[in-house]
C-alpha atoms as a PDB file:
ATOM      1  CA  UNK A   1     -32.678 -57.423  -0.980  1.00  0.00           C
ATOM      2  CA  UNK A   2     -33.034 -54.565  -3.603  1.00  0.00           C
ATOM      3  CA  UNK A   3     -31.639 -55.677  -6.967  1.00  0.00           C
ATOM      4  CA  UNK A   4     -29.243 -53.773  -8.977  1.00  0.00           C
ATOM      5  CA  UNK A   5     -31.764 -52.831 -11.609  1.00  0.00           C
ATOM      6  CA  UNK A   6     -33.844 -51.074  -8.831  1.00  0.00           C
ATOM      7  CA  UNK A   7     -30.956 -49.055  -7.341  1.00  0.00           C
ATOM      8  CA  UNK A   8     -29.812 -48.264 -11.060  1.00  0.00           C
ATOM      9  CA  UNK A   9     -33.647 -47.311 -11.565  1.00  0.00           C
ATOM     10  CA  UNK A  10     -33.097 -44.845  -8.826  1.00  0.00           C
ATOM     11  CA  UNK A  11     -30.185 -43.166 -10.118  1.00  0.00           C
ATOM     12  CA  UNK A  12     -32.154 -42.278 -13.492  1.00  0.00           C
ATOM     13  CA  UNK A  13     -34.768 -40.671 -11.752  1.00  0.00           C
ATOM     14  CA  UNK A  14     -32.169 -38.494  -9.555  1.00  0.00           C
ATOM     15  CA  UNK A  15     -32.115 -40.477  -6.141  1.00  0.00           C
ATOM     16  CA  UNK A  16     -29.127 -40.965  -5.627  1.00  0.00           C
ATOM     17  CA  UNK A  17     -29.643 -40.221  -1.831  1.00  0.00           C
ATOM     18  CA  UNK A  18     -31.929 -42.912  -1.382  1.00  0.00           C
ATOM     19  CA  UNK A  19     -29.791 -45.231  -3.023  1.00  0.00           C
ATOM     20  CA  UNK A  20     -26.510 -44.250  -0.691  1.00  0.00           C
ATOM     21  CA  UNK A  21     -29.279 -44.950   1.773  1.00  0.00           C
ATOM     22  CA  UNK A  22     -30.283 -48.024   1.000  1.00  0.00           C
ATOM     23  CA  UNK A  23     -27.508 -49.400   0.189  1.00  0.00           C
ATOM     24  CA  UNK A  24     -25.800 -48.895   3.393  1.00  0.00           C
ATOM     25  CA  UNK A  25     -28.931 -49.740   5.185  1.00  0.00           C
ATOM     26  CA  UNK A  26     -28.878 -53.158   3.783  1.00  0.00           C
ATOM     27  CA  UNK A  27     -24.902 -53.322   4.495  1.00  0.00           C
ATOM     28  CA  UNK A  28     -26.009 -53.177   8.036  1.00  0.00           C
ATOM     29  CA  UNK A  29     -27.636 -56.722   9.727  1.00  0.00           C
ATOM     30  CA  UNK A  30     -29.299 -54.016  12.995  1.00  0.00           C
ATOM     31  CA  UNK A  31     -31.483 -52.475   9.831  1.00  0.00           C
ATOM     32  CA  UNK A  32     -32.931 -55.606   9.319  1.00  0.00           C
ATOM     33  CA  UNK A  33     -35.227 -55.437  12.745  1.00  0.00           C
ATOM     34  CA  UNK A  34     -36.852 -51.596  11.044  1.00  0.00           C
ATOM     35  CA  UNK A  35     -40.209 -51.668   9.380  1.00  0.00           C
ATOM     36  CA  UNK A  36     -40.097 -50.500   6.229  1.00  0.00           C
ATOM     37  CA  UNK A  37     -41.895 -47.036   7.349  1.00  0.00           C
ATOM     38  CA  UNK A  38     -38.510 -46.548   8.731  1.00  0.00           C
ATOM     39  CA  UNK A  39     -36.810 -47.717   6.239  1.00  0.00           C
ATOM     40  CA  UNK A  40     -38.811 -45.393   3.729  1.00  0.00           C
ATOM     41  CA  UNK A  41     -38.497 -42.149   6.411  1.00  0.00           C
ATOM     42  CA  UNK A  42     -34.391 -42.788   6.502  1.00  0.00           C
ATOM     43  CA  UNK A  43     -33.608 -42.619   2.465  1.00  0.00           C
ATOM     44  CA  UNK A  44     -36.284 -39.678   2.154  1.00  0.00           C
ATOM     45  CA  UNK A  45     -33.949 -37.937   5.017  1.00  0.00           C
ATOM     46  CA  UNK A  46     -30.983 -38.817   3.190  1.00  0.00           C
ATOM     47  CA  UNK A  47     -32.290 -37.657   0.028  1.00  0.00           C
ATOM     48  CA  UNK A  48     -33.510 -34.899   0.866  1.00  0.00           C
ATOM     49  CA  UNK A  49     -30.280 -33.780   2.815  1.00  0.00           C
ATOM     50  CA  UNK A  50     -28.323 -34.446  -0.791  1.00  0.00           C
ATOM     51  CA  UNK A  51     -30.723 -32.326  -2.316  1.00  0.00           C
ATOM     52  CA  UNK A  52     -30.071 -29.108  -0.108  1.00  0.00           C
ATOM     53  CA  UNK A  53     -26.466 -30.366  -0.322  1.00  0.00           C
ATOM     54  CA  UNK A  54     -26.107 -29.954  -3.779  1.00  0.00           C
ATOM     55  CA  UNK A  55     -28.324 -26.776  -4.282  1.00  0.00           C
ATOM     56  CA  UNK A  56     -25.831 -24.947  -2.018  1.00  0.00           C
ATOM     57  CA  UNK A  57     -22.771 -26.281  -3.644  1.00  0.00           C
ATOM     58  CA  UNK A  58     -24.629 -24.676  -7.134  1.00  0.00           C
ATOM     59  CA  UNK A  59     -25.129 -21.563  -5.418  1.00  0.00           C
ATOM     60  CA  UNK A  60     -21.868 -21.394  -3.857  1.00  0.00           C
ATOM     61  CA  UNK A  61     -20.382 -22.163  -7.200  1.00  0.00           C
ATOM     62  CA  UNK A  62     -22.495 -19.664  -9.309  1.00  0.00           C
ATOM     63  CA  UNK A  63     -21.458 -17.057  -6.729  1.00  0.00           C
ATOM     64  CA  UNK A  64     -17.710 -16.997  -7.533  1.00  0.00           C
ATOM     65  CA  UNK A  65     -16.700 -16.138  -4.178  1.00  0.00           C
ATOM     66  CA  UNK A  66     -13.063 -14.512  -3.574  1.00  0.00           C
ATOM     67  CA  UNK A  67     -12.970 -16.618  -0.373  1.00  0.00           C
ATOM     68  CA  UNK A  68     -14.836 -19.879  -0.984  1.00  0.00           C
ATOM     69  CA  UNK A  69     -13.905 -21.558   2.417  1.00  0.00           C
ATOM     70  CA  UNK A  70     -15.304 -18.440   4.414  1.00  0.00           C
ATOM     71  CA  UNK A  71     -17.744 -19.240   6.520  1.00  0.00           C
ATOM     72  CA  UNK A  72     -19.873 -17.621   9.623  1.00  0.00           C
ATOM     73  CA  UNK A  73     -18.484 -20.382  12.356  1.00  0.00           C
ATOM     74  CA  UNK A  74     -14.485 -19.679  11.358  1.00  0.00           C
ATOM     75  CA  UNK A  75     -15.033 -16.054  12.494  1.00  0.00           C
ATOM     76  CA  UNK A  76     -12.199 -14.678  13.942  1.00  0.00           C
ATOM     77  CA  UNK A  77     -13.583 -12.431  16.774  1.00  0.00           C
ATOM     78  CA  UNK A  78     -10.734 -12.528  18.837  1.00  0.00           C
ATOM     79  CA  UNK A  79      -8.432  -9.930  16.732  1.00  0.00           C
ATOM     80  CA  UNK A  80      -8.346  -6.251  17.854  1.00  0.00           C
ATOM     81  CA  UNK A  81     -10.730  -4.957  14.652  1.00  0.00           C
ATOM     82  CA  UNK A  82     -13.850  -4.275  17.043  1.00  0.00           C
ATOM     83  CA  UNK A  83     -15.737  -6.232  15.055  1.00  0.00           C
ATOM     84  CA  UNK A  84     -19.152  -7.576  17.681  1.00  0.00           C
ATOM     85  CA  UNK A  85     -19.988 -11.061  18.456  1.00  0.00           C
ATOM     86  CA  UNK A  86     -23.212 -10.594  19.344  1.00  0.00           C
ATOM     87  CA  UNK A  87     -24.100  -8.210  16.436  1.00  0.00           C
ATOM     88  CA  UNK A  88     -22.424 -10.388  13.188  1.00  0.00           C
ATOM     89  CA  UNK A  89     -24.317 -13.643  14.336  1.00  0.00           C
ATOM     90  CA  UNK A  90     -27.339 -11.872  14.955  1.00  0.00           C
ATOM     91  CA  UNK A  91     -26.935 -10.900  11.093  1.00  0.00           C
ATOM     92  CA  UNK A  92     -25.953 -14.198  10.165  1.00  0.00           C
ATOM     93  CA  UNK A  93     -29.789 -15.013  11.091  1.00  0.00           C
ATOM     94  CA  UNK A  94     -30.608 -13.590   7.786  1.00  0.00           C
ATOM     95  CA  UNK A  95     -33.603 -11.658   8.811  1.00  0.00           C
ATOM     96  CA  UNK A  96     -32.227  -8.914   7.141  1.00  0.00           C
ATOM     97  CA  UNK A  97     -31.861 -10.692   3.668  1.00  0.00           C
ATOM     98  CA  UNK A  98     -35.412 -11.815   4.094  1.00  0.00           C
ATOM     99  CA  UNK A  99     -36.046  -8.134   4.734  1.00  0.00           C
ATOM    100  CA  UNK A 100     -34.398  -6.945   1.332  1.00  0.00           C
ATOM    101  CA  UNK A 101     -32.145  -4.667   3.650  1.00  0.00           C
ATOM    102  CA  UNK A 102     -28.595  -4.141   2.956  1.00  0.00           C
ATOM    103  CA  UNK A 103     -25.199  -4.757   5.176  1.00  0.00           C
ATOM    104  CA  UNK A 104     -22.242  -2.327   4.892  1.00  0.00           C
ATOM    105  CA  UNK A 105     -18.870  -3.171   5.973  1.00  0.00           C
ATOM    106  CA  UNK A 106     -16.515  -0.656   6.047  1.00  0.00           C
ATOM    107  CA  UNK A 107     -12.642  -0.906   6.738  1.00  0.00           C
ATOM    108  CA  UNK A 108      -8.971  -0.233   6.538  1.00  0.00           C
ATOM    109  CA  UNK A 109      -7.456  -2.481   4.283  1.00  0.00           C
ATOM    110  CA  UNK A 110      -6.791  -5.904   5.441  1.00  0.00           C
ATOM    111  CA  UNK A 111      -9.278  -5.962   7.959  1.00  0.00           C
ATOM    112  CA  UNK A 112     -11.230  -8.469   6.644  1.00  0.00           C
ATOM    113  CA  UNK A 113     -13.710  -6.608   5.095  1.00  0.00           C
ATOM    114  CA  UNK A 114     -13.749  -9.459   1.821  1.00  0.00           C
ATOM    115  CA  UNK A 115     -13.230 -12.645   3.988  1.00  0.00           C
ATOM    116  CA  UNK A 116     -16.073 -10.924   5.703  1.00  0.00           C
ATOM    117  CA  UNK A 117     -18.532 -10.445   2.827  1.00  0.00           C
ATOM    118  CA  UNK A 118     -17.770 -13.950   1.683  1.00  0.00           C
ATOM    119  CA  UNK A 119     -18.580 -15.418   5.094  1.00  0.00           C
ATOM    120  CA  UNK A 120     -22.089 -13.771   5.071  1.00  0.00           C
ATOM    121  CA  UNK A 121     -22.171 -14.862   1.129  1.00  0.00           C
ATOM    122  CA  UNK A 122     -22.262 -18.670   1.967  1.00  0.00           C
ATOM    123  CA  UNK A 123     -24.687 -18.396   5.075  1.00  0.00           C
ATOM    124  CA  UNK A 124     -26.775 -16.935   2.411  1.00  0.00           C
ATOM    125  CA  UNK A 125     -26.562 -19.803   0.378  1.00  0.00           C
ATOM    126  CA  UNK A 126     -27.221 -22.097   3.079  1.00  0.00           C
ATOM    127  CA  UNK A 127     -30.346 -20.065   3.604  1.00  0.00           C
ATOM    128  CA  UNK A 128     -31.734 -20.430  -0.099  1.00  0.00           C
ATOM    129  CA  UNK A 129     -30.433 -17.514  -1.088  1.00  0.00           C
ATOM    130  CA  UNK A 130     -28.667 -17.016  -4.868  1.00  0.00           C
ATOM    131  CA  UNK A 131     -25.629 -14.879  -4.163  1.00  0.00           C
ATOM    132  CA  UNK A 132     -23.124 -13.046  -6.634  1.00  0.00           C
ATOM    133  CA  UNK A 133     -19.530 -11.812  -5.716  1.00  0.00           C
ATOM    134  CA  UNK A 134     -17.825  -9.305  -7.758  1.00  0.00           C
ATOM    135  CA  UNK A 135     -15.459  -6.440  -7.015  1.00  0.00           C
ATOM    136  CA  UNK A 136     -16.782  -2.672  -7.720  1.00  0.00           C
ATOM    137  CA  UNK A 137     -14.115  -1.823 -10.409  1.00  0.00           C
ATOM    138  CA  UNK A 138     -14.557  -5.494 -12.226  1.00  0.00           C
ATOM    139  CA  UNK A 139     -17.751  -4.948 -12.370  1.00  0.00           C
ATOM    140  CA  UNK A 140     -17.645  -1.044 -14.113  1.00  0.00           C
ATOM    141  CA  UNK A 141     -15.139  -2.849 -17.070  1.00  0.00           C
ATOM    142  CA  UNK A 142     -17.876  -5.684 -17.535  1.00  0.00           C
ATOM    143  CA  UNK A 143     -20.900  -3.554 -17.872  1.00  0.00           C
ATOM    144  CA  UNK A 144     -18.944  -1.406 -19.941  1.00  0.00           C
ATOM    145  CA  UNK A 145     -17.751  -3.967 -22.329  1.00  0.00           C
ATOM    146  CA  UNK A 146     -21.525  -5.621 -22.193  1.00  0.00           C
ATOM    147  CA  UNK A 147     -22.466  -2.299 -24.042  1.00  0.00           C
ATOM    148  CA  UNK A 148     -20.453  -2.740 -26.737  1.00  0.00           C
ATOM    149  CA  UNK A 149     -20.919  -6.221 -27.564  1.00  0.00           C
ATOM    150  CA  UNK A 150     -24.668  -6.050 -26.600  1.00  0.00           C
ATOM    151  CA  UNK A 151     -24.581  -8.374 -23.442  1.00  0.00           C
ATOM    152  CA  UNK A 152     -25.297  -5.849 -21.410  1.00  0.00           C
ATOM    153  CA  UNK A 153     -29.284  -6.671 -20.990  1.00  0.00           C
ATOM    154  CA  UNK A 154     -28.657 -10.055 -19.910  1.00  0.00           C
ATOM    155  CA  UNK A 155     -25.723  -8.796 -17.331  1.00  0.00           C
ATOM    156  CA  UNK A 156     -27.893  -6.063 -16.159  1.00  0.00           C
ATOM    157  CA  UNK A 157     -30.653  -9.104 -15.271  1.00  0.00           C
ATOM    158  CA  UNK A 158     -28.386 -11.116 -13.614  1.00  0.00           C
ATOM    159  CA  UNK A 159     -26.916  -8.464 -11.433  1.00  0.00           C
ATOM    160  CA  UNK A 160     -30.357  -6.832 -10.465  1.00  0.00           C
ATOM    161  CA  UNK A 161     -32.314 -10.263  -9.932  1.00  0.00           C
ATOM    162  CA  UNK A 162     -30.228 -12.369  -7.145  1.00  0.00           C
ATOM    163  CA  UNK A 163     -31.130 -11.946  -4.193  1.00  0.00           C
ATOM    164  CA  UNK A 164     -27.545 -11.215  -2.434  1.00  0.00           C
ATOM    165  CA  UNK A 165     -25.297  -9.270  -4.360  1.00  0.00           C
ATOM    166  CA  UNK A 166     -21.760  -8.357  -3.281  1.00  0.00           C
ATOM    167  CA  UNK A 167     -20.437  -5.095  -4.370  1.00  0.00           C
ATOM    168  CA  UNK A 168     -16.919  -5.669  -2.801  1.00  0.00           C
ATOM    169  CA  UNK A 169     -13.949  -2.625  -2.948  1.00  0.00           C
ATOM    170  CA  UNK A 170     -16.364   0.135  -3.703  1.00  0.00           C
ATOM    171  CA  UNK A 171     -14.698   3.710  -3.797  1.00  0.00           C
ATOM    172  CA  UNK A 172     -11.309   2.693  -4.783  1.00  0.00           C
ATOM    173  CA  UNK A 173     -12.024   5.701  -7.113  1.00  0.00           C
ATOM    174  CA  UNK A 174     -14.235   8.350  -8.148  1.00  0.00           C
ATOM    175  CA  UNK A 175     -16.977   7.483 -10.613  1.00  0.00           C
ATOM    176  CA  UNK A 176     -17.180   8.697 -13.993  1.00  0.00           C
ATOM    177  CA  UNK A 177     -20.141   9.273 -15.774  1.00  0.00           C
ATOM    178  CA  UNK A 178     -21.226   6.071 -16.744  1.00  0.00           C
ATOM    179  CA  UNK A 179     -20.366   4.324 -14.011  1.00  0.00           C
ATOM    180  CA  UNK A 180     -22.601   6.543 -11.873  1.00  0.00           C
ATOM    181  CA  UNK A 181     -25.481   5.903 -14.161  1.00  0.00           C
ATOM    182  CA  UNK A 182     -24.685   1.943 -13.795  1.00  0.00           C
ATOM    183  CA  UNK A 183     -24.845   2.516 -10.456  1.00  0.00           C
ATOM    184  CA  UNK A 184     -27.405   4.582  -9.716  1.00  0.00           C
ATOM    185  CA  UNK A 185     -29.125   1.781 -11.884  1.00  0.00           C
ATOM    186  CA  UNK A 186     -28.426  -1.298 -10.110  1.00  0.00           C
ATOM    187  CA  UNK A 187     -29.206   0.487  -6.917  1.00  0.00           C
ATOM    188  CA  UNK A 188     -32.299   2.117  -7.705  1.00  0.00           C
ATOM    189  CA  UNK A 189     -33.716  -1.816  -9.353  1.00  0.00           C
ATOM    190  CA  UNK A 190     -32.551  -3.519  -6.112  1.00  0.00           C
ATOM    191  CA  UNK A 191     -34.138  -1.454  -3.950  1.00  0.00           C
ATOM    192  CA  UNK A 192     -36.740  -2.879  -1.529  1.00  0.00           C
ATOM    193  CA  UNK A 193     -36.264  -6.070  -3.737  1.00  0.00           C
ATOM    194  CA  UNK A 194     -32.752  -7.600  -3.040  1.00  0.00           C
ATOM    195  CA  UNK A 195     -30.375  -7.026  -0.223  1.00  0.00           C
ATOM    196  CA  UNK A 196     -26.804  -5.489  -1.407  1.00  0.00           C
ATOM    197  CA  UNK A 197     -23.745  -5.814   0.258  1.00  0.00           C
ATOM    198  CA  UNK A 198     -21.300  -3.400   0.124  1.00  0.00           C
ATOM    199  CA  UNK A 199     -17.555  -3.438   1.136  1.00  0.00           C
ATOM    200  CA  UNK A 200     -15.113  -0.116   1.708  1.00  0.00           C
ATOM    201  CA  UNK A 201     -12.274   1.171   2.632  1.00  0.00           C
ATOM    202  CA  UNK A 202     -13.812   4.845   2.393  1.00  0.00           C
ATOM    203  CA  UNK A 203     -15.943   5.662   5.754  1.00  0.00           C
ATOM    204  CA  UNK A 204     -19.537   6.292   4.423  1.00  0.00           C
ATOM    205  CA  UNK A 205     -19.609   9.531   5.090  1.00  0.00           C
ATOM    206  CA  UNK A 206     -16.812  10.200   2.412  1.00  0.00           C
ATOM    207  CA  UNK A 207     -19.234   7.841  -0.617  1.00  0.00           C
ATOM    208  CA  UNK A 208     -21.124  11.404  -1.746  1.00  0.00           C
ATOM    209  CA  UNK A 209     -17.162  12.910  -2.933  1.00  0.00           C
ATOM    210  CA  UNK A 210     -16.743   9.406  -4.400  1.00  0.00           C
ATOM    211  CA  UNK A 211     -19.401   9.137  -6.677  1.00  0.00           C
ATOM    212  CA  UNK A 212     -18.803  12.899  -7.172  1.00  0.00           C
ATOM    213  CA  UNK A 213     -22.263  14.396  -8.393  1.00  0.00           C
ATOM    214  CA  UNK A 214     -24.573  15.860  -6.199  1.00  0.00           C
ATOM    215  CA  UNK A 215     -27.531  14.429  -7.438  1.00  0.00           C
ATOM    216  CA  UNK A 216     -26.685  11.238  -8.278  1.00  0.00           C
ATOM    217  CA  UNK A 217     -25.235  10.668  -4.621  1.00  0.00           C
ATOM    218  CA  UNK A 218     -28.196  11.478  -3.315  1.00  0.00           C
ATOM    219  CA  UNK A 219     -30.884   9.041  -4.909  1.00  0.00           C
ATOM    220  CA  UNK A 220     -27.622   6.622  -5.039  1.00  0.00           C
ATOM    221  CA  UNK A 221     -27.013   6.788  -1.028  1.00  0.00           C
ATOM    222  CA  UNK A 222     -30.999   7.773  -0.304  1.00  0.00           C
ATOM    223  CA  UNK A 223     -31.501   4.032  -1.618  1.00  0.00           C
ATOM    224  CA  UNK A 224     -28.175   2.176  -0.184  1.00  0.00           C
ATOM    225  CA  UNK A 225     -27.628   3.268   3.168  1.00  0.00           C
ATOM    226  CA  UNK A 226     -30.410   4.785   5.325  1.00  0.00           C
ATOM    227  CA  UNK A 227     -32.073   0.647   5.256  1.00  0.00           C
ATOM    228  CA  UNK A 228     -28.539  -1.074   5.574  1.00  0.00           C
ATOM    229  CA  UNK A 229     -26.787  -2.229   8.778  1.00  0.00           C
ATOM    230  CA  UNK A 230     -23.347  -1.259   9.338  1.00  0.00           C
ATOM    231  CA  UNK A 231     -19.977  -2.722  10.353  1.00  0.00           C
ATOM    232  CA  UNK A 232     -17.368  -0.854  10.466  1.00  0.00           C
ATOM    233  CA  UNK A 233     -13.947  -2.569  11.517  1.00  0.00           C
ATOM    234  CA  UNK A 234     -10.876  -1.009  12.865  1.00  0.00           C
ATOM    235  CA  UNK A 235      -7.022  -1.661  13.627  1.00  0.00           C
ATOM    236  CA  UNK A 236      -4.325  -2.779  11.636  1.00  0.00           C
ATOM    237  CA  UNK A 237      -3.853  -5.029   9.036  1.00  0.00           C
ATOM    238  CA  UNK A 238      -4.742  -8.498   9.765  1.00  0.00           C
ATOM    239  CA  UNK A 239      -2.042  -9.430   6.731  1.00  0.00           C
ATOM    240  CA  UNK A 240       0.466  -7.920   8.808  1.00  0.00           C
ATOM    241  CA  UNK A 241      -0.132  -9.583  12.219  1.00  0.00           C
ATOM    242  CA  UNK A 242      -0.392 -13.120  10.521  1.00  0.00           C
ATOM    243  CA  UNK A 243       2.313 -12.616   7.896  1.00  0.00           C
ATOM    244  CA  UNK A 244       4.522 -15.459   7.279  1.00  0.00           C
ATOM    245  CA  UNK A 245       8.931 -15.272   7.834  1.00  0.00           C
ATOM    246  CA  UNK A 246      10.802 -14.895   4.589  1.00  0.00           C
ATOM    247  CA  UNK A 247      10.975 -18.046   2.570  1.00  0.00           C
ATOM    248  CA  UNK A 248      14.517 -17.459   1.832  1.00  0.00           C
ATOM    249  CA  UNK A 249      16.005 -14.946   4.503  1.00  0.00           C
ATOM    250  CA  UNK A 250      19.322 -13.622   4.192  1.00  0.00           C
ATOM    251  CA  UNK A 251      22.195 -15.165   5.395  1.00  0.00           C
ATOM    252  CA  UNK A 252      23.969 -12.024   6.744  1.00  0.00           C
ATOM    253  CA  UNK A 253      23.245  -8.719   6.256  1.00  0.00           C
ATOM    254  CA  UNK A 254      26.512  -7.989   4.207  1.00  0.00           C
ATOM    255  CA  UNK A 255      25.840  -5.588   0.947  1.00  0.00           C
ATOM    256  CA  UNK A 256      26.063  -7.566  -2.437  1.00  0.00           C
ATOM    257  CA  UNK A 257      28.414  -5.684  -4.993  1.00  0.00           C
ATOM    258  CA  UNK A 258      28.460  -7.845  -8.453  1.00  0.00           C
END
């Protein structure tokens, strides 16, 4: 029987798997007829299955999802938005991340476009992947404010070095000046070196008014969309078809007059 000492021995050194392991192992009187190769091979499975746990619950967490229950399996393919089976879970393979190729989902609002992103976010993280969420206009006030206060190296790093970065609401309004160049930017250091995901209302074609200077557009789309898949989703709002009855509904539908 392992002692308390040992078990507490394993916590200090961060095996805290092997410990559950064990400890449950012992719990059970049908573990007592395994040799101890098969004891050893069960807490290095559990342990190592805690370990992956735990790194995607850090990535996951560092990502700062919008939708942090998304996920690929809870997929709703069955609403009118003409959004493929086949093609989304062929995605959520990840060859494309591995690839350093981007994903573009475009979309009336409410189609899902977010929940969407998010989904693909934490398949990313299962993969190994670091992933960061942000929304397009969020993002222009914090790399503006990181100039000022003289963050905005270390900002600039962490936004061009992970590996999936999620760029969601983009062209909610025309770029100014300096948010082109932080574009144009973040783009051109990404490219062929991280995959970028990219969420719009805005078709593609309309991105080159949107960012509103000829040249920038250019080496800005030149770089973000002729090596990124594409879905684009259609219908109404899914807000609408699932919305909820009034809370408090009226009564009658006499006028009030105080």
């Amino acid at each position: 029987m392992l002692t308390n000492p040992t078990l507490d021995q394993m916590r200090t050194l961060g095996l805290a798997g092997m410990a559950a392991a064990w400890r449950e192992l012992a719990e059970q009187p049908a573990s007592n007829d395994l040799g101890r190769d098969e004891w050893l091979g069960l807490m290095l499975d559990r342990e190592v299955a805690a370990r992956a746990d735990k790194r995607i619950r850090n990535k996951l967490a560092s990502a700062k999802l919008r939708f942090a229950e998304a996920c690929i399996e809870d997929i709703d393919f069955a609403a009118p938005r003409g959004l493929d089976r086949r093609n989304t879970l062929s995605l959520a393979q990840g060859v494309w991340l591995k690839a350093n190729e981007n994903l573009i989902i475009t979309g009336q609002t409410g189609t899902g476009k977010s929940w969407l992103s998010c989904a693909f976010a934490r398949q990313a993280a299962r993969q190994d992947h670091s992933v960061l969420y942000t929304r397009v206009p969020r993002l222009f006030e914090e790399l503006a404010l990181a100039r000022l206060d003289g963050s905005f190296p270390r900002l600039f790093a962490k936004i061009t070095r992970v590996q999936l970065l999620i760029l969601d609401d983009f062209g909610t309004h025309t770029l100014s000046d300096q948010q082109r160049f932080h574009l144009f930017e973040i783009v051109e250091e990404r490219y062929r070196r991280k995959s970028t995901l990219i969420t719009a209302q805005v078709p593609v074609a309309g991105w080159h008014d949107l960012i509103a200077d000829n040249t920038v557009a250019d080496a800005v789309l030149d770089r973000l969309v002729h090596n990124a898949h594409r879905i684009e989703l259609a219908g109404d709002s899914m807000r609408k078809q699932r919305a909820s009855p009034l809370l408090t509904p009226a009564e009658n539908g006499e006028t009030y007059n105080p």
